[in-house]
C-alpha atoms as a PDB file:
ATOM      1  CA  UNK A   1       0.000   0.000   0.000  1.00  0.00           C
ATOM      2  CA  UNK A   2       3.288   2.649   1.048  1.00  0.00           C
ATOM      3  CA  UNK A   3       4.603   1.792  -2.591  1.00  0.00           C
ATOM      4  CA  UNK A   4       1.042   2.178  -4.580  1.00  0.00           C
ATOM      5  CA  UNK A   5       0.136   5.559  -2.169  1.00  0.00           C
ATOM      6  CA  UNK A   6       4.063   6.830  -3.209  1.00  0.00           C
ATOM      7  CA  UNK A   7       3.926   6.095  -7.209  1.00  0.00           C
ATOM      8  CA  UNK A   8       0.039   7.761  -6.886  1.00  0.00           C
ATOM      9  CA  UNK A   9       1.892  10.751  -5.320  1.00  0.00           C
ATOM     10  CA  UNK A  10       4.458  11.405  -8.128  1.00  0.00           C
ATOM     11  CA  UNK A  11       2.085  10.733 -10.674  1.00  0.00           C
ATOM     12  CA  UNK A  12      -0.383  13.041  -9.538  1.00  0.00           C
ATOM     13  CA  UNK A  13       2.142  15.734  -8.442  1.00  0.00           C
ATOM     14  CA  UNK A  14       3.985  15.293 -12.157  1.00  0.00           C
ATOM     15  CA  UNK A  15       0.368  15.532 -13.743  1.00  0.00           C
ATOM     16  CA  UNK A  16      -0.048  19.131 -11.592  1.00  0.00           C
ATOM     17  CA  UNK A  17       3.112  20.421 -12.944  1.00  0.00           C
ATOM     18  CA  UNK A  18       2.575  19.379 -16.666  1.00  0.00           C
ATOM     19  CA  UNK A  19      -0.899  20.922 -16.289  1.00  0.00           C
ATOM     20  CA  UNK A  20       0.516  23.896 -14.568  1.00  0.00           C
ATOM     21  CA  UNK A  21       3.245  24.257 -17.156  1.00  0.00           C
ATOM     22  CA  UNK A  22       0.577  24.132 -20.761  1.00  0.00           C
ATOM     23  CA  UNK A  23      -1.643  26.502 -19.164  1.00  0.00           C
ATOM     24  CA  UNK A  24       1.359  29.022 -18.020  1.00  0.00           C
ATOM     25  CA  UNK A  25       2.790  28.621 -21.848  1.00  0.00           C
ATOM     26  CA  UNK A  26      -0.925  28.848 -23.363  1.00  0.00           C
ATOM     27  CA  UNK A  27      -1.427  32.104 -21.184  1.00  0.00           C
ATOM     28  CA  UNK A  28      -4.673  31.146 -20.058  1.00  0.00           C
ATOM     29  CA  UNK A  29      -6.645  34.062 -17.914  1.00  0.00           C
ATOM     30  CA  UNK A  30      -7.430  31.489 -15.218  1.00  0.00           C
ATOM     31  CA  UNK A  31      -5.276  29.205 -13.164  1.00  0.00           C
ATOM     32  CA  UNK A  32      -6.716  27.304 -10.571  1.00  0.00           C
ATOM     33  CA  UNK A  33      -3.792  26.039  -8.222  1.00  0.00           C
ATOM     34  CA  UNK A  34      -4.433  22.811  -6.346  1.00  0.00           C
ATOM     35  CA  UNK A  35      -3.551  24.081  -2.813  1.00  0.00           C
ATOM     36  CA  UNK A  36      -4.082  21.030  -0.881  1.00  0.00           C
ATOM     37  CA  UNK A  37      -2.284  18.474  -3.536  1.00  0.00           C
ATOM     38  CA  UNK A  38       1.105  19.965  -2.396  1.00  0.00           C
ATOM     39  CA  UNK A  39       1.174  18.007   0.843  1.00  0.00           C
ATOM     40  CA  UNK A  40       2.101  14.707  -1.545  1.00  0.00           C
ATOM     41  CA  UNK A  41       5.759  16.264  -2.136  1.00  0.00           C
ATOM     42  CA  UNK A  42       6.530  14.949   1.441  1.00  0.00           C
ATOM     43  CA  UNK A  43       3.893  11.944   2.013  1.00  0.00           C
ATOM     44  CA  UNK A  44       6.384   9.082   0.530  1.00  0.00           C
ATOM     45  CA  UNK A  45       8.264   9.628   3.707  1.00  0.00           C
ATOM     46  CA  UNK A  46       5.250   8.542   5.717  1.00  0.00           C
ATOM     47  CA  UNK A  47       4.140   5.788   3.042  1.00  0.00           C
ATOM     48  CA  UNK A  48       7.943   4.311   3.726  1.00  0.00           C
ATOM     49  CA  UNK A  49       7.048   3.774   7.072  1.00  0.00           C
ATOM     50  CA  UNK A  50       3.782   2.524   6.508  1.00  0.00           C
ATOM     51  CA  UNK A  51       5.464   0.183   3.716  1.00  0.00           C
ATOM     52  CA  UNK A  52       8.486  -1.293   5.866  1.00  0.00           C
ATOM     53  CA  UNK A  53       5.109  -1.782   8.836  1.00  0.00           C
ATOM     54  CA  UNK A  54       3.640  -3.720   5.946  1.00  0.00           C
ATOM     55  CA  UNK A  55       6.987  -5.979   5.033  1.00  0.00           C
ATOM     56  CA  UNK A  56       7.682  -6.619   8.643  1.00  0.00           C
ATOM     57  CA  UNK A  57       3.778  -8.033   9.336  1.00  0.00           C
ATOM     58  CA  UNK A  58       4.422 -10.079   5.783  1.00  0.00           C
ATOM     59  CA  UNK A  59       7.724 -11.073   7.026  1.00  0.00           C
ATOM     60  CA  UNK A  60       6.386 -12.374  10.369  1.00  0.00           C
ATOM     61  CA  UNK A  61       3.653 -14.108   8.889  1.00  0.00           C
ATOM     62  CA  UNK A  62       5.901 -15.911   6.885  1.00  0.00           C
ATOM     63  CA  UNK A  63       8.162 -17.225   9.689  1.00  0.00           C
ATOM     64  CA  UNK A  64       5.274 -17.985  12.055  1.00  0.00           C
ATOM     65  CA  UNK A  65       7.035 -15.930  14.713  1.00  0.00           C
ATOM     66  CA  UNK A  66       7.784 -12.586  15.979  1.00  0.00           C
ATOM     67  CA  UNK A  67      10.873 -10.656  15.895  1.00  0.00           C
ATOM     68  CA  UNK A  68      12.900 -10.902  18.773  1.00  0.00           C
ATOM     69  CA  UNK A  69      12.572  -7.897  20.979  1.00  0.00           C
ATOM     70  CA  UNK A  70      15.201  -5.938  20.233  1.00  0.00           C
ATOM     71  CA  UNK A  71      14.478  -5.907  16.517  1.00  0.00           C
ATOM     72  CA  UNK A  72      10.932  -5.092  17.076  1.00  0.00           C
ATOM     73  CA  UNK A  73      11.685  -2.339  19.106  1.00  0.00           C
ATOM     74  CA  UNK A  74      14.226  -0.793  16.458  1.00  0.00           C
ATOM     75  CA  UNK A  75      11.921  -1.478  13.387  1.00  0.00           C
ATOM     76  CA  UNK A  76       8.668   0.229  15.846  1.00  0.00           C
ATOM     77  CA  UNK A  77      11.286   3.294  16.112  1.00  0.00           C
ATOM     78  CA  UNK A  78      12.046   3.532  12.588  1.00  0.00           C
ATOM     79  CA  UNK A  79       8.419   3.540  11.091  1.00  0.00           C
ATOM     80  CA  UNK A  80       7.078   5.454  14.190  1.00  0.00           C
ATOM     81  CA  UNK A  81       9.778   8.001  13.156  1.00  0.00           C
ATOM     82  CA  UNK A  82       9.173   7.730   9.580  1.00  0.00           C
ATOM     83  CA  UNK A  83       5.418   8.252  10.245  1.00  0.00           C
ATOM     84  CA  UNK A  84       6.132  11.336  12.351  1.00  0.00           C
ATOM     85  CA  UNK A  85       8.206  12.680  10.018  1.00  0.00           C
ATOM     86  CA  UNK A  86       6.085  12.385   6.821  1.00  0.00           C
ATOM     87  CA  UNK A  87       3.397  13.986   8.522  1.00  0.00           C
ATOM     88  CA  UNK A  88       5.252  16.814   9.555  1.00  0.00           C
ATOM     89  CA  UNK A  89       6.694  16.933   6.653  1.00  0.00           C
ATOM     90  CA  UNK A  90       3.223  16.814   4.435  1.00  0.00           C
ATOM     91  CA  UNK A  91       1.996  19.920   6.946  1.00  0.00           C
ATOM     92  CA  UNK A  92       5.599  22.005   6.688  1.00  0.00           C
ATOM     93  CA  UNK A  93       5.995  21.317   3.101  1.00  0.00           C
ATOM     94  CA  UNK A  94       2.599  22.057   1.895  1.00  0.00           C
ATOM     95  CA  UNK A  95       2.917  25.460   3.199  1.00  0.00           C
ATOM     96  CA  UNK A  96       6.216  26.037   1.396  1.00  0.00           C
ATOM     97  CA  UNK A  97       5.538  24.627  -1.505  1.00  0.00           C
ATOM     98  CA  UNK A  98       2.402  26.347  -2.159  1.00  0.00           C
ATOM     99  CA  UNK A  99       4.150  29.818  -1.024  1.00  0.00           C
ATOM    100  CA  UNK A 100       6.976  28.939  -3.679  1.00  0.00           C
ATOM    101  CA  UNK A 101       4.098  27.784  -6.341  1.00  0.00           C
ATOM    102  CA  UNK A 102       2.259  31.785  -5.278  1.00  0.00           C
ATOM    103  CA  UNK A 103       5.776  33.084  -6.096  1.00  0.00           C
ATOM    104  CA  UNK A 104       6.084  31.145  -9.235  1.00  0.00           C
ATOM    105  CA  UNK A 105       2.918  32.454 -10.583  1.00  0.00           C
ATOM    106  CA  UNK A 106       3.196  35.661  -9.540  1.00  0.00           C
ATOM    107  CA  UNK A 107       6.373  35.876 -11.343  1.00  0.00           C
ATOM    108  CA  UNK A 108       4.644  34.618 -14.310  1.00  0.00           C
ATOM    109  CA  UNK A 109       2.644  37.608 -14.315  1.00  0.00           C
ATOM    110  CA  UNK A 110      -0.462  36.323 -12.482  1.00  0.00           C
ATOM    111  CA  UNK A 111      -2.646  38.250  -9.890  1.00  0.00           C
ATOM    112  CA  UNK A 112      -4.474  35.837  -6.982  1.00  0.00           C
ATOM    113  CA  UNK A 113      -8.032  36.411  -5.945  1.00  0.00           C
ATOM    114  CA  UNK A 114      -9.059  37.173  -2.979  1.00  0.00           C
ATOM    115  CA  UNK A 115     -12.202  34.538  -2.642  1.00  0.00           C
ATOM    116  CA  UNK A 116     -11.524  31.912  -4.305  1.00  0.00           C
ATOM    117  CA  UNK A 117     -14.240  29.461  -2.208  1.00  0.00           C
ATOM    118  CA  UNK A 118     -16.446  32.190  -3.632  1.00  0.00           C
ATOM    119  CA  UNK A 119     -15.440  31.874  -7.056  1.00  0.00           C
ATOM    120  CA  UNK A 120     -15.032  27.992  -7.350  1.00  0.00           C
ATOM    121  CA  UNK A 121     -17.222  26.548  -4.792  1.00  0.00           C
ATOM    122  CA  UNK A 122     -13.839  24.513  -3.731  1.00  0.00           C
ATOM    123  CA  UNK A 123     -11.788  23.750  -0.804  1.00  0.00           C
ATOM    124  CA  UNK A 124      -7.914  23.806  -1.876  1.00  0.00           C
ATOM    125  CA  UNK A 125      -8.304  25.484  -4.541  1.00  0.00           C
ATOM    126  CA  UNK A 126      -6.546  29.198  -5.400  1.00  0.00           C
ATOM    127  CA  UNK A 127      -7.584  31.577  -8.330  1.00  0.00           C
ATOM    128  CA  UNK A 128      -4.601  33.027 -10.340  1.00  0.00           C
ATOM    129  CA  UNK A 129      -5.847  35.548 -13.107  1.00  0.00           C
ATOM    130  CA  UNK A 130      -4.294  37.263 -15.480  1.00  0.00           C
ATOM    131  CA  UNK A 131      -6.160  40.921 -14.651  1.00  0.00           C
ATOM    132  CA  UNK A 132      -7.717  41.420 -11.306  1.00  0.00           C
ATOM    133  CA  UNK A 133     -10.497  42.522 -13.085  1.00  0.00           C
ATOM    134  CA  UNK A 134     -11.739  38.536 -13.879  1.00  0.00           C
ATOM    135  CA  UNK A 135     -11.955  38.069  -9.912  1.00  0.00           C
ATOM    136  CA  UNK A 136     -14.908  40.263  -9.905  1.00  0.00           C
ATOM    137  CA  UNK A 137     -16.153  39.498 -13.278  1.00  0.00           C
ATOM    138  CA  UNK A 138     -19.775  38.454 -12.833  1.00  0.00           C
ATOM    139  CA  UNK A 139     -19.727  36.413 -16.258  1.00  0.00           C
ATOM    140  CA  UNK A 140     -16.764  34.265 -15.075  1.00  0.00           C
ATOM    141  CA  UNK A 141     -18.412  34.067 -11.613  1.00  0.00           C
ATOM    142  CA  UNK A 142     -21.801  32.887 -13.390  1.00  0.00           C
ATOM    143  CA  UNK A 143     -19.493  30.490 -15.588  1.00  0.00           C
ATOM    144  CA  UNK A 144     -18.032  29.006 -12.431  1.00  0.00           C
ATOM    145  CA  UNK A 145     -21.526  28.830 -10.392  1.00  0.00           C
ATOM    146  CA  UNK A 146     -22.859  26.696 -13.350  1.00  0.00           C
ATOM    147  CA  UNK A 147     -19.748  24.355 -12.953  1.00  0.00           C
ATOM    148  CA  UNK A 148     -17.752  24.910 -16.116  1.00  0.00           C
ATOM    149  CA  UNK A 149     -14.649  23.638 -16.782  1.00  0.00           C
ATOM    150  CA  UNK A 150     -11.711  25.821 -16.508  1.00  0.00           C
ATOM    151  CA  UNK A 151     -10.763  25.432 -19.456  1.00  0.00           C
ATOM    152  CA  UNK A 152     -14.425  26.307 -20.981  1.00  0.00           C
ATOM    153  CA  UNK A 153     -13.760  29.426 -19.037  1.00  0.00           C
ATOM    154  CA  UNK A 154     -10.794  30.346 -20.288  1.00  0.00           C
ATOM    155  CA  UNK A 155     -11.730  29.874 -24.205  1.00  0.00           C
ATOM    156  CA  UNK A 156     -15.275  32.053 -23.588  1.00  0.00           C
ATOM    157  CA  UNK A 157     -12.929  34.972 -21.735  1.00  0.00           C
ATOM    158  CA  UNK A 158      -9.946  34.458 -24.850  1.00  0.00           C
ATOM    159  CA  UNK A 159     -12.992  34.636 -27.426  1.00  0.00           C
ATOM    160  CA  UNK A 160     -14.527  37.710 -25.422  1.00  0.00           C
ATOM    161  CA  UNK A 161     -10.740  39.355 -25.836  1.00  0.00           C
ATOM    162  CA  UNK A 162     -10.982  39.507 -29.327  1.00  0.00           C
END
């Protein structure tokens, strides 16, 4: 389960970034930023501990028999620690990530709204525009109330540009 939870981590953080990435070189008006899908850069540390817990039950199932006291004791340590740590580590590096993903955009010329619950109806989820003017816009806000797409969005403001 540590493994499968660790290769769904990458491959949903690397499907973020290549998302990210098109829609930063398209210059689409909206970008909504996956807040809460940032605490995956540090999870594999916790699903390593929860893996090696998995190997060791495996392991003693096999045999028939426990590990001898000492060596349960040092393997409880490690995925105790590794557990801690991940966790910390999802909570910590979630909040830096996203601050260096806020700079990133930023830089790429995008402004953040203020209410983006408003806007989008969703938890973990920030706003990046293009103008400022978009966070107010009541056609986008109608366009998100009626559940479009993103990228529906962004081709009726691109068409409304022109």
């Amino acid at each position: 389960m540590g493994i499968g939870l660790t290769a769904l981590s990458v491959w949903a953080l690397w499907v973020n970034h290549r998302d990210y990435a098109e829609a930063i070189q398209a210059g689409a008006p909206i970008l909504l930023e996956d807040t809460g899908i940032t605490a995956m850069y540090l999870a594999p540390i916790a699903y390593m501990g929860l893996a090696l817990f998995g190997m060791c039950g495996v392991v003693v199932a096999i045999r028939g028999k426990a590990f001898v006291k000492e060596v349960s004791d040092k393997l409880n340590k490690v995925v105790a620690l590794l557990l801690v740590v991940g966790v910390f580590g999802m909570l910590s590096g979630s909040y830096v990530a996203n601050k260096l993903w806020a700079e990133h955009f930023h830089n790429q010329g995008y402004v953040e709204c203020s209410q983006p619950f408003l806007m989008t109806g969703k938890w973990f989820t920030a706003v990046w525009v293009d103008s400022v003017s978009l966070c107010d816009d009541r056609r986008v806000l109608k366009l998100f109330g009626a559940g479009k797409h993103v990228s529906y969005i962004n081709t009726f403001i691109e068409e409304s540009r022109h």
